[in-house]
C-alpha atoms as a PDB file:
ATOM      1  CA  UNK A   1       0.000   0.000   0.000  1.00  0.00           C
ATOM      2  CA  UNK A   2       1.684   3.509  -0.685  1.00  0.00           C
ATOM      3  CA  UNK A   3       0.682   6.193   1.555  1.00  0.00           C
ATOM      4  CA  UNK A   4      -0.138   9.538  -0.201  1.00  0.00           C
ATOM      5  CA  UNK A   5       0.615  13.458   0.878  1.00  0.00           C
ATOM      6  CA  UNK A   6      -2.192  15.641  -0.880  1.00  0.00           C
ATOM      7  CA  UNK A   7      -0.730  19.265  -0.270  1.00  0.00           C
ATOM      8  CA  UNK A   8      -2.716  22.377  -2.102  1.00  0.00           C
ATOM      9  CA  UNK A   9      -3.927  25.764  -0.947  1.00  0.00           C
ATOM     10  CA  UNK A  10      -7.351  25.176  -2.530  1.00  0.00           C
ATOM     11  CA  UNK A  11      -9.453  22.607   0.141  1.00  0.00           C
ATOM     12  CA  UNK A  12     -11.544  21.605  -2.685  1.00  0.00           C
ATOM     13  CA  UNK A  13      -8.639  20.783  -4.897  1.00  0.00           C
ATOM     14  CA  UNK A  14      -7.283  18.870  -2.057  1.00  0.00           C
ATOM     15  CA  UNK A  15     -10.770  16.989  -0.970  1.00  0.00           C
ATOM     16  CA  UNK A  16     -11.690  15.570  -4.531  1.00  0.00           C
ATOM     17  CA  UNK A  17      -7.326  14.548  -4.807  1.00  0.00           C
ATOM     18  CA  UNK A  18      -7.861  12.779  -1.488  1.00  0.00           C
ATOM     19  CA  UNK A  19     -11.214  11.603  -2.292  1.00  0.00           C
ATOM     20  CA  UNK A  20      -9.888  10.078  -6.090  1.00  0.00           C
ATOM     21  CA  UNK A  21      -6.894   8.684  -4.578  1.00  0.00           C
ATOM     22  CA  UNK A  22      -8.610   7.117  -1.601  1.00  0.00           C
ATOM     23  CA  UNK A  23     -11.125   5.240  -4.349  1.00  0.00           C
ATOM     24  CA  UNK A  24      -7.720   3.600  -5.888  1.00  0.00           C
ATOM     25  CA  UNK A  25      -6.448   0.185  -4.901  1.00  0.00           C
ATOM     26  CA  UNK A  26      -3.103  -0.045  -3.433  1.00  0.00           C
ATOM     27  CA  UNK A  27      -3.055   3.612  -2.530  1.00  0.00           C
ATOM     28  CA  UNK A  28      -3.675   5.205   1.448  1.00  0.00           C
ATOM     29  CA  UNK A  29      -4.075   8.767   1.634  1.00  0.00           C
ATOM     30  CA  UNK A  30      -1.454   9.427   4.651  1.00  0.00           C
ATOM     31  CA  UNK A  31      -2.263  13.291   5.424  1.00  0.00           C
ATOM     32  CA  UNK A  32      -3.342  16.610   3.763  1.00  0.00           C
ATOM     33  CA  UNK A  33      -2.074  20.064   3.719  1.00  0.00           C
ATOM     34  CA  UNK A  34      -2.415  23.697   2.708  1.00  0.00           C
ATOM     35  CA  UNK A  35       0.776  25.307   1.962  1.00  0.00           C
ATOM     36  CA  UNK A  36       4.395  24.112   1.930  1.00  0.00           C
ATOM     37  CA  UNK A  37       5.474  24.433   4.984  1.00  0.00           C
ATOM     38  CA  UNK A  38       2.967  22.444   6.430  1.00  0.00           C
ATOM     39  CA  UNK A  39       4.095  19.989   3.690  1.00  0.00           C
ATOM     40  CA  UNK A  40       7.424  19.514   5.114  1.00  0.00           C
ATOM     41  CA  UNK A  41       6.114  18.756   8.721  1.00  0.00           C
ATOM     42  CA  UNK A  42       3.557  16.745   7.807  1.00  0.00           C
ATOM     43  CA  UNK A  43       5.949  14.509   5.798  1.00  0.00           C
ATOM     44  CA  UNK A  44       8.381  14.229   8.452  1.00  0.00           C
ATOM     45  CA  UNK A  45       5.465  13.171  10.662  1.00  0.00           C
ATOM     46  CA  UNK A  46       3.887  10.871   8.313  1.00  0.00           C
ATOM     47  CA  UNK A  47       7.135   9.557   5.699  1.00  0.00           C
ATOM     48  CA  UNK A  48       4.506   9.212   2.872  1.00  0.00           C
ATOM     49  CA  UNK A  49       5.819   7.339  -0.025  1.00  0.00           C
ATOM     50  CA  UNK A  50       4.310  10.036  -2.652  1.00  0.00           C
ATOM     51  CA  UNK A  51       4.005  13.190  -2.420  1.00  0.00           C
ATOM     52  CA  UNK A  52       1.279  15.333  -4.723  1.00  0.00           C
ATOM     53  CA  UNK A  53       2.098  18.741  -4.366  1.00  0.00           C
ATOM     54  CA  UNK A  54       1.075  22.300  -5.701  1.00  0.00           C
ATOM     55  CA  UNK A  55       3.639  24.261  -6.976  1.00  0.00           C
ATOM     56  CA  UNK A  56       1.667  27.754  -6.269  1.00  0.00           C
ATOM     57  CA  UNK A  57       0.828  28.325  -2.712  1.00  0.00           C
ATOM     58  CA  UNK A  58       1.560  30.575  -0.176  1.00  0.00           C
ATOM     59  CA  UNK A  59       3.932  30.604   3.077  1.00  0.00           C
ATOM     60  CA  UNK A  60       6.279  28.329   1.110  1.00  0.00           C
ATOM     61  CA  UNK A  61       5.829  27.286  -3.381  1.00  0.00           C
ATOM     62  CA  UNK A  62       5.618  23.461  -3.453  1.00  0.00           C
ATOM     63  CA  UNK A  63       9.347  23.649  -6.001  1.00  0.00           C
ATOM     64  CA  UNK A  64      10.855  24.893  -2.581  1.00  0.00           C
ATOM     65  CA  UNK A  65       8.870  22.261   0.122  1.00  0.00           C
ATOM     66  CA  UNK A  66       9.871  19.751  -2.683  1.00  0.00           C
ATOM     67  CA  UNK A  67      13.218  20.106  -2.527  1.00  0.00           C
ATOM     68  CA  UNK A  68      13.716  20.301   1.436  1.00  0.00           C
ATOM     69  CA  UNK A  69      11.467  17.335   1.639  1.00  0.00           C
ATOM     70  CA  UNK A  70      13.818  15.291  -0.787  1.00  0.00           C
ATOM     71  CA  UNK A  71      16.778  16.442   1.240  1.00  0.00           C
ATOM     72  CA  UNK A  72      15.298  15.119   4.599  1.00  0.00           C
ATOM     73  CA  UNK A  73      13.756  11.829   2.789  1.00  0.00           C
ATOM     74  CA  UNK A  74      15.525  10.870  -0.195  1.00  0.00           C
ATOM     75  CA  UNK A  75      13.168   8.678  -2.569  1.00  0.00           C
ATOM     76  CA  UNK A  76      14.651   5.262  -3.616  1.00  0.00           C
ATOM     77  CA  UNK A  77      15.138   7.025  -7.649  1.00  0.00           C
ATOM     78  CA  UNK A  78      17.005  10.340  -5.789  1.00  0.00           C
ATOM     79  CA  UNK A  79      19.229   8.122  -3.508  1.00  0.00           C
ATOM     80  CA  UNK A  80      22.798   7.686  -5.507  1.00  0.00           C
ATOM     81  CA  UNK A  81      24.485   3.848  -4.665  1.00  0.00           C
ATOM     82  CA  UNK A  82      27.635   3.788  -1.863  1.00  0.00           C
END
């Protein structure tokens, strides 16, 4: 099962992407959030395996939460061997 991070500014963009993904098999919806910094904590809170992510929000852009999230929790394809 691969837990999912919904993260957007607009709660109805992020209640139908949690309600869709929720309806798929093999897929958890782990947590929800409005902006990026609340993307960051909630992923080191939850370690989702996927994380969908606006890019335009406020407080923090989702390019910017994306990138300090990879640094703290490297996905298997961003992880380099040795």
């Amino acid at each position: 099962m691969k837990r999912i991070l919904v993260v957007d500014d607009q709660p109805y963009v992020r209640e139908i992407l949690c309600e869709l993904l929720a309806n798929e098999p093999g897929l958890a919806v782990a947590g929800a959030g409005a902006d990026g910094r609340e993307a960051i904590a909630l992923a080191d809170r939850l370690h989702p395996d996927v994380v969908v992510m606006d890019l335009k929000m406020p407080q923090m852009n989702g390019a910017e939460a994306a990138a300090v999230i990879l640094t703290r929790h490297p996905s298997p394809v961003t992880r380099r061997p040795g």
